[in-house]
N, C-alpha and C. Protein backbone atom coordinates (compact mmCIF):
# COMPACT_ATOMS: atom_id res chain seq x y z
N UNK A 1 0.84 -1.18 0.00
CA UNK A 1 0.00 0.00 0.00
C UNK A 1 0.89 1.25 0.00
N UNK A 2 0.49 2.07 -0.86
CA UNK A 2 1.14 3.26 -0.84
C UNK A 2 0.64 4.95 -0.09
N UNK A 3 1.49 4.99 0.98
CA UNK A 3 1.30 6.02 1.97
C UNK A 3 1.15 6.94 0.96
N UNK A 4 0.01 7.83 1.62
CA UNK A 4 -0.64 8.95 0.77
C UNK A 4 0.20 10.33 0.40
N UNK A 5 1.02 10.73 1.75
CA UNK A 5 1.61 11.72 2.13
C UNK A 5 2.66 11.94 1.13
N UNK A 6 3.65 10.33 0.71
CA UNK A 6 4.32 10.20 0.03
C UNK A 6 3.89 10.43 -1.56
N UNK A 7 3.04 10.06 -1.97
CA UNK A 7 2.32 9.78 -3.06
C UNK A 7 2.13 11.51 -3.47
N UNK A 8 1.55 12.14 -2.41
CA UNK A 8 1.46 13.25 -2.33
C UNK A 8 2.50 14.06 -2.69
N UNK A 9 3.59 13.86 -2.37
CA UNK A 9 4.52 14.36 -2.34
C UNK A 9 5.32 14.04 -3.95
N UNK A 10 5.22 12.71 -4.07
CA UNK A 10 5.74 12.26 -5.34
C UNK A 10 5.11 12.78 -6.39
N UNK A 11 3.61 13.28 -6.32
CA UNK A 11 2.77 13.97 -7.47
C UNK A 11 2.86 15.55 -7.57
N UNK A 12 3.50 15.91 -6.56
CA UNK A 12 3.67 16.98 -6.92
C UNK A 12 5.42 18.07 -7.72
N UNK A 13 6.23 16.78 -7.48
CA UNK A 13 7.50 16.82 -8.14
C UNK A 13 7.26 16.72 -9.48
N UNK A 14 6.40 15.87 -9.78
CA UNK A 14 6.03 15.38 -10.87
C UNK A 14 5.45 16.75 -11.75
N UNK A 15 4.25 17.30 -11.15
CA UNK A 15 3.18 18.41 -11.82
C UNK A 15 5.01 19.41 -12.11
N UNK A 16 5.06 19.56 -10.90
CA UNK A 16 6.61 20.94 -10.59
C UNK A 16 7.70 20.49 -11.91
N UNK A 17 7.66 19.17 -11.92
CA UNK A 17 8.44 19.37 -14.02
C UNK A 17 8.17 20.00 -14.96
N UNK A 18 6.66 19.68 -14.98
CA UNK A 18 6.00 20.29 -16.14
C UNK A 18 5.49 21.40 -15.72
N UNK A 19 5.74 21.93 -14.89
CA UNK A 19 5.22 23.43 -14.87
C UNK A 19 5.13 24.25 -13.36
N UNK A 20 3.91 25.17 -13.64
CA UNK A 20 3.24 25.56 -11.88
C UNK A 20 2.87 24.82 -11.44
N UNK A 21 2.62 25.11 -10.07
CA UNK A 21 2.22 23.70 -9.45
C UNK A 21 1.56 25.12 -8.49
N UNK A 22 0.12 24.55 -7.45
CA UNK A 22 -0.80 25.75 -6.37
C UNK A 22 -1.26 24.70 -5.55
N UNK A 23 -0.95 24.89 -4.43
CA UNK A 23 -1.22 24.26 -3.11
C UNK A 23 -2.49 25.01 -2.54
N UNK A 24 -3.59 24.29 -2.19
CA UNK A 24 -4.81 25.30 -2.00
C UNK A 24 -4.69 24.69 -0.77
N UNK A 25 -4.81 25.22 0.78
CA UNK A 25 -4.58 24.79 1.66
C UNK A 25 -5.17 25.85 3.10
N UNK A 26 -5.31 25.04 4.34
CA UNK A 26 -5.90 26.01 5.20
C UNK A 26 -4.41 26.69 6.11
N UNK A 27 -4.38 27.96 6.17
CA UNK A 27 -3.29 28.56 6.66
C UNK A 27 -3.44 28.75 7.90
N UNK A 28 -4.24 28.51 8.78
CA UNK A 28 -4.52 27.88 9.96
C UNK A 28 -3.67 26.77 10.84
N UNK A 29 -4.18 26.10 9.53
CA UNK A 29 -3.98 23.93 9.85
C UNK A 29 -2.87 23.89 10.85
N UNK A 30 -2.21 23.09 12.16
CA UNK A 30 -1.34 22.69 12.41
C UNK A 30 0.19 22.29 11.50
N UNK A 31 1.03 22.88 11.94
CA UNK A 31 2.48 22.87 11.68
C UNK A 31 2.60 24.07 9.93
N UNK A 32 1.94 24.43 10.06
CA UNK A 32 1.74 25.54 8.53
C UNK A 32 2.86 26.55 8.77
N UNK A 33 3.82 26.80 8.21
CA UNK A 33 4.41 27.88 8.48
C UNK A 33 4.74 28.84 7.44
N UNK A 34 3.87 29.79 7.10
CA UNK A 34 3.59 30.50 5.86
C UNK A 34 3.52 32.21 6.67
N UNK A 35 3.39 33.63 6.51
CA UNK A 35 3.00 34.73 6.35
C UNK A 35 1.76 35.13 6.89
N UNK A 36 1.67 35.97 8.20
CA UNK A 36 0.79 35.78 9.28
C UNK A 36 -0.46 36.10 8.25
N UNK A 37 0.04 36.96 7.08
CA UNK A 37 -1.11 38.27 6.49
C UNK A 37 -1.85 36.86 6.07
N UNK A 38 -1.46 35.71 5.72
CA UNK A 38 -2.31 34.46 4.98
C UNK A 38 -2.98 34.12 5.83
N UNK A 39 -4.66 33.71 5.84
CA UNK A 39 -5.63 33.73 6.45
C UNK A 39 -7.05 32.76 5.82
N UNK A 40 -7.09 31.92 6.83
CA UNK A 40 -8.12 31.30 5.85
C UNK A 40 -7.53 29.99 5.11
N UNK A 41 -8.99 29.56 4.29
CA UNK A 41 -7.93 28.86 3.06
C UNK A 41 -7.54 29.79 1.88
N UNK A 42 -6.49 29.35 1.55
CA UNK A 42 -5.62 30.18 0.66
C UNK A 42 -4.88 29.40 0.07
N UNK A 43 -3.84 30.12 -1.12
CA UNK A 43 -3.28 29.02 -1.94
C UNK A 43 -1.61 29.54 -2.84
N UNK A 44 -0.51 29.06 -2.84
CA UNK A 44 0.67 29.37 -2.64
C UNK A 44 1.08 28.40 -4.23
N UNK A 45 2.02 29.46 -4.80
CA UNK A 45 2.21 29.09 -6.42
C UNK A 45 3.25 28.71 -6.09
N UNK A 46 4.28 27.71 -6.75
CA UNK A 46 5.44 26.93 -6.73
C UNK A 46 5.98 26.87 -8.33
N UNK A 47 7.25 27.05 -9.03
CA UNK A 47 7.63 26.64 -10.20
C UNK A 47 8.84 26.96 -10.08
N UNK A 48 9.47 26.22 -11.14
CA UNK A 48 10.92 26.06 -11.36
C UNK A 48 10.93 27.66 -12.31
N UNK A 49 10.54 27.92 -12.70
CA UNK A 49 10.87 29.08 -13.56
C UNK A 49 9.84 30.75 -13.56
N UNK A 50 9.79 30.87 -12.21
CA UNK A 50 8.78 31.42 -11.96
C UNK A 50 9.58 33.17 -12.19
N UNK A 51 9.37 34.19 -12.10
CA UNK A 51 9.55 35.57 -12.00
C UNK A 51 11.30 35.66 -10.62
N UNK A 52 10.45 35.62 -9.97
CA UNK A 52 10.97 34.99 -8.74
C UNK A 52 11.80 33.84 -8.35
N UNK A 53 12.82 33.15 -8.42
CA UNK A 53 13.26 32.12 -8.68
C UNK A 53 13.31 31.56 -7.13
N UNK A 54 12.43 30.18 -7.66
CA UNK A 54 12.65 29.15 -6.12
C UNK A 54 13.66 28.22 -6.24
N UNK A 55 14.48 28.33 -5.48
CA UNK A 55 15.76 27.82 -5.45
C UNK A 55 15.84 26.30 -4.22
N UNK A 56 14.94 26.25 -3.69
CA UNK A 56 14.99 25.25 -2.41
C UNK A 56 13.67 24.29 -2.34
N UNK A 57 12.62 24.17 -3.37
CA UNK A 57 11.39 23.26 -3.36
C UNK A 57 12.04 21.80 -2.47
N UNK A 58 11.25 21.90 -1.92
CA UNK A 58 11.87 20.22 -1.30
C UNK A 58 9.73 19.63 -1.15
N UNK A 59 9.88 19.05 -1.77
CA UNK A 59 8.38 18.37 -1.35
C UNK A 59 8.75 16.58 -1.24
N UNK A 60 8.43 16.32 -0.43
CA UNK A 60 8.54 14.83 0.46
C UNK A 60 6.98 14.43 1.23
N UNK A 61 7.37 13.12 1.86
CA UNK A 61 6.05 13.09 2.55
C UNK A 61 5.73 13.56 3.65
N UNK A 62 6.79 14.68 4.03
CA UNK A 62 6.43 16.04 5.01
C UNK A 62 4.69 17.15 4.88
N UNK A 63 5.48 17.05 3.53
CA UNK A 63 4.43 18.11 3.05
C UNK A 63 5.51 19.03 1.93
N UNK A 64 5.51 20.26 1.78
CA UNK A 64 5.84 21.01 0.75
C UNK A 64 6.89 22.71 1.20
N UNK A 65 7.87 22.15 1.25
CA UNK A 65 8.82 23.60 1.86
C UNK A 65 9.49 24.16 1.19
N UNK A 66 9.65 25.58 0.67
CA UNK A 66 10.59 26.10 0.00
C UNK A 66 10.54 27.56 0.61
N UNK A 67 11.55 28.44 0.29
CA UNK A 67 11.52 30.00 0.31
C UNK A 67 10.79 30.63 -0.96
N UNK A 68 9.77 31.62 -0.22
CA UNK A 68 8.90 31.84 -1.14
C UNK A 68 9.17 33.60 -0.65
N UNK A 69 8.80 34.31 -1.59
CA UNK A 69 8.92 36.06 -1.87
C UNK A 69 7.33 36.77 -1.36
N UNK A 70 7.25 37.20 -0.68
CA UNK A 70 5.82 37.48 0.09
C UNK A 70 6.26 39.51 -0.08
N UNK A 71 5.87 40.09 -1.18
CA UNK A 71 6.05 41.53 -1.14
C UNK A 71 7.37 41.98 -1.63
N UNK A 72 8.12 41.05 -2.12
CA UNK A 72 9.41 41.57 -2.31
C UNK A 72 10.18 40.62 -0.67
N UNK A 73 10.06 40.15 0.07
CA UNK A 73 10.64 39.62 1.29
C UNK A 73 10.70 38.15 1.05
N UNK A 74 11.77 37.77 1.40
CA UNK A 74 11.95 35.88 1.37
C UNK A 74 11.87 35.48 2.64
N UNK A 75 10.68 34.40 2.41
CA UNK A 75 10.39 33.89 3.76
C UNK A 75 10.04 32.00 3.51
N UNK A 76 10.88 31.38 4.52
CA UNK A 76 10.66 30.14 4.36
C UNK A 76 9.02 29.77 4.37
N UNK A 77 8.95 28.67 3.75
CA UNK A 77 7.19 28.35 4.33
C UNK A 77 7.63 26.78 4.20
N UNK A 78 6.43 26.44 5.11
CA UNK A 78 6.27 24.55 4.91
C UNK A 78 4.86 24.50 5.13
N UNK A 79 4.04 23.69 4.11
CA UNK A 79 3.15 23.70 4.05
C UNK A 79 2.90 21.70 4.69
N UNK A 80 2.20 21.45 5.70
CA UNK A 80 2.62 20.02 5.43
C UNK A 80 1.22 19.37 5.00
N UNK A 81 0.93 18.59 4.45
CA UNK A 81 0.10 17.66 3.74
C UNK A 81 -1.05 17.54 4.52
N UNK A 82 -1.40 17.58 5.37
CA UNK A 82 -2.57 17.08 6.27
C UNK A 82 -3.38 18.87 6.35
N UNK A 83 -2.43 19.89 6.04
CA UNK A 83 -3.47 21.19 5.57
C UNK A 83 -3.72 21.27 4.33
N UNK A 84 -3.06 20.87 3.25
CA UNK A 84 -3.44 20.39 1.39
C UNK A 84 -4.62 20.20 1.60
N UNK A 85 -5.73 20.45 1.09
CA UNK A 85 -7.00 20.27 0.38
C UNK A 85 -7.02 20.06 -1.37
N UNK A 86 -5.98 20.79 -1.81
CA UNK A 86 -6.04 20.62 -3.10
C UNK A 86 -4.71 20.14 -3.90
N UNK A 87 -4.29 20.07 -4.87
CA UNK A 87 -2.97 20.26 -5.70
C UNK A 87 -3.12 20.24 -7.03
N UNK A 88 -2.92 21.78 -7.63
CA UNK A 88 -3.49 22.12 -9.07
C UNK A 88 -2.26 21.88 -10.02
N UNK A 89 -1.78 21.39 -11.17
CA UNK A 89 -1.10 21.53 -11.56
C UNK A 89 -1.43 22.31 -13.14
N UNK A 90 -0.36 22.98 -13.56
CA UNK A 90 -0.48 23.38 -14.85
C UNK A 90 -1.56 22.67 -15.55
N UNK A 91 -2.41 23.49 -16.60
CA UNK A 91 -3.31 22.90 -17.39
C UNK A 91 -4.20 22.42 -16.38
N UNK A 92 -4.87 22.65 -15.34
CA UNK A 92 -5.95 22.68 -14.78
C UNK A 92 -6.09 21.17 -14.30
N UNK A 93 -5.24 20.08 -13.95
CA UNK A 93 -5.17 19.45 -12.88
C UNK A 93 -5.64 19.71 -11.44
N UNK A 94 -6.41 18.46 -11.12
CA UNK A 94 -6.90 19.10 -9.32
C UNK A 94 -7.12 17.63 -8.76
N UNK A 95 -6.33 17.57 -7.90
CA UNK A 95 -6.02 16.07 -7.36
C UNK A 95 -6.71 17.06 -5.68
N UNK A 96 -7.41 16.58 -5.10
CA UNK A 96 -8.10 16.88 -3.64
C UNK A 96 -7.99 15.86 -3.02
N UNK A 97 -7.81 16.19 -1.52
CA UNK A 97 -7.19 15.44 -0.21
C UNK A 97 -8.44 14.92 0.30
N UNK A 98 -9.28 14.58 0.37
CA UNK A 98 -10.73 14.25 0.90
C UNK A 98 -12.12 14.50 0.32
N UNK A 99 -13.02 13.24 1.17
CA UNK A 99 -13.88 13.38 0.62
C UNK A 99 -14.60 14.49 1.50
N UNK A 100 -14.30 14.99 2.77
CA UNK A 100 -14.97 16.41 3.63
C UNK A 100 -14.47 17.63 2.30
N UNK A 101 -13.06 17.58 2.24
CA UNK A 101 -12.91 18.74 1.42
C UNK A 101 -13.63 18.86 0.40
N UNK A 102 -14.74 18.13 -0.70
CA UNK A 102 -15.25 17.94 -1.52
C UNK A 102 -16.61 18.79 -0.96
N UNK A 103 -16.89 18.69 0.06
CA UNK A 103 -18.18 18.83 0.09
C UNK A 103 -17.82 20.03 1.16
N UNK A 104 -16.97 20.20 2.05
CA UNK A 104 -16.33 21.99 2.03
C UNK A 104 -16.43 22.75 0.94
N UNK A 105 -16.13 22.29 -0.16
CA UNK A 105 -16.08 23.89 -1.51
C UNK A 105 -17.11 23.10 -2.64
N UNK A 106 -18.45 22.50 -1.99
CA UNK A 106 -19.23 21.82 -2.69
C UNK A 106 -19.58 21.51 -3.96
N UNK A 107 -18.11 21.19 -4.06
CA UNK A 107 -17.96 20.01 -5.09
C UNK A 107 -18.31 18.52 -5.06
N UNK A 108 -19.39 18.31 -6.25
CA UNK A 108 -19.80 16.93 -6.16
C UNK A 108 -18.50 15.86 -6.26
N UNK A 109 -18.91 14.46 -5.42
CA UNK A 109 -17.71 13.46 -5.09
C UNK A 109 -18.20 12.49 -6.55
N UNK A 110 -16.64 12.30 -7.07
CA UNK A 110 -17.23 11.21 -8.42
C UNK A 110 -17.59 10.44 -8.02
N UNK A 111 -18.52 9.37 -9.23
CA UNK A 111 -19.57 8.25 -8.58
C UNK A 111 -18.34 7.15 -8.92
N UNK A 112 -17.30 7.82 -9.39
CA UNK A 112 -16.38 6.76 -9.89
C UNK A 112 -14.95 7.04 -9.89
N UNK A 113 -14.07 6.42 -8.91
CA UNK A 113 -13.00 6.88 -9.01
C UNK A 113 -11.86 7.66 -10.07
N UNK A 114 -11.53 8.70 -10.21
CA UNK A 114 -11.30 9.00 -11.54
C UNK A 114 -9.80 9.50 -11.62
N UNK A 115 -9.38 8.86 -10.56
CA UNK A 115 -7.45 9.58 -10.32
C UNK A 115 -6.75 7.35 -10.40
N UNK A 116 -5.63 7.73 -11.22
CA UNK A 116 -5.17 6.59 -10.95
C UNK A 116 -3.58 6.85 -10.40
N UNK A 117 -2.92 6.45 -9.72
CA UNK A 117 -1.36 6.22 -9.27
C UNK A 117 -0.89 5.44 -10.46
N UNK A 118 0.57 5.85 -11.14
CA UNK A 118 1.24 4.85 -11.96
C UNK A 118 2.52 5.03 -11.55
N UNK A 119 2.88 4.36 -11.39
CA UNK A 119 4.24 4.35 -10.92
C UNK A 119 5.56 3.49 -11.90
C-alpha cells in the first residue's frame, strides 16, 4: 500500500516538471508555516521558472517547503500535507485530499474513481 503523504509528495514533483504547481490549503492547519497576512484557506504558487526564482522546493512526505517572496521579502514556508485540500497543476489538474474537502467547496464526489497512481 502506498502512503498517501508520500504519493502526495511524489505527485507533486512530478506536476513541478512540467510546470506551476498551487497548493490550496488552510493557513490555519497545524504545523503551517507561511505569512501571518495568509488567512483562511488560501493558496501558494510553486515553479521552477517562476519571475521569482525558487531555489529550495523540497516536497517529500512532510508536506511542501521552499523559500517563497511574500512583497518583495523571502520567507521560508512549509506547508505540510494534512493542511493540502487541493494540488493544481499546470493545465488545470486538481487532485483533492478528501472526501470532507469535496463537500467543504461543494464540489460533487465522483460516482467513480477518476485519479489513478502509476508508478
Amino acid at each position: 500500500m502506498v502512503d498517501v503523504h508520500a504519493a502526495a509528495g511524489m505527485l507533486f514533483n512530478v506536476l513541478l516538471r512540467r510546470g506551476v504547481v498551487q497548493l490550496a490549503f488552510s493557513a490555519e492547519a497545524t504545523g503551517v508555516v507561511c505569512p501571518s497576512s495568509l488567512q483562511g484557506n488560501t493558496m501558494l504558487e510553486y515553479g521552477l521558472n517562476l519571475p521569482v526564482p525558487i531555489k529550495d522546493i523540497l516536497a517529500d512526505e512532510f508536506g511542501v517547503g521552499a523559500t517563497l517572496s511574500f512583497r518583495g521579502s523571502p520567507m521560508w514556508t512549509h506547508i505540510p500535507w494534512s493542511a493540502v485540500y487541493a494540488i493544481v497543476g499546470e493545465g488545470g489538474g486538481l487532485v483533492v485530499n478528501s472526501a470532507e474537502t469535496l463537500e467543504t467547496l461543494d464540489v460533487p464526489a465522483p460516482s467513480k474513481p477518476g485519479l489513478k497512481l502509476v508508478t
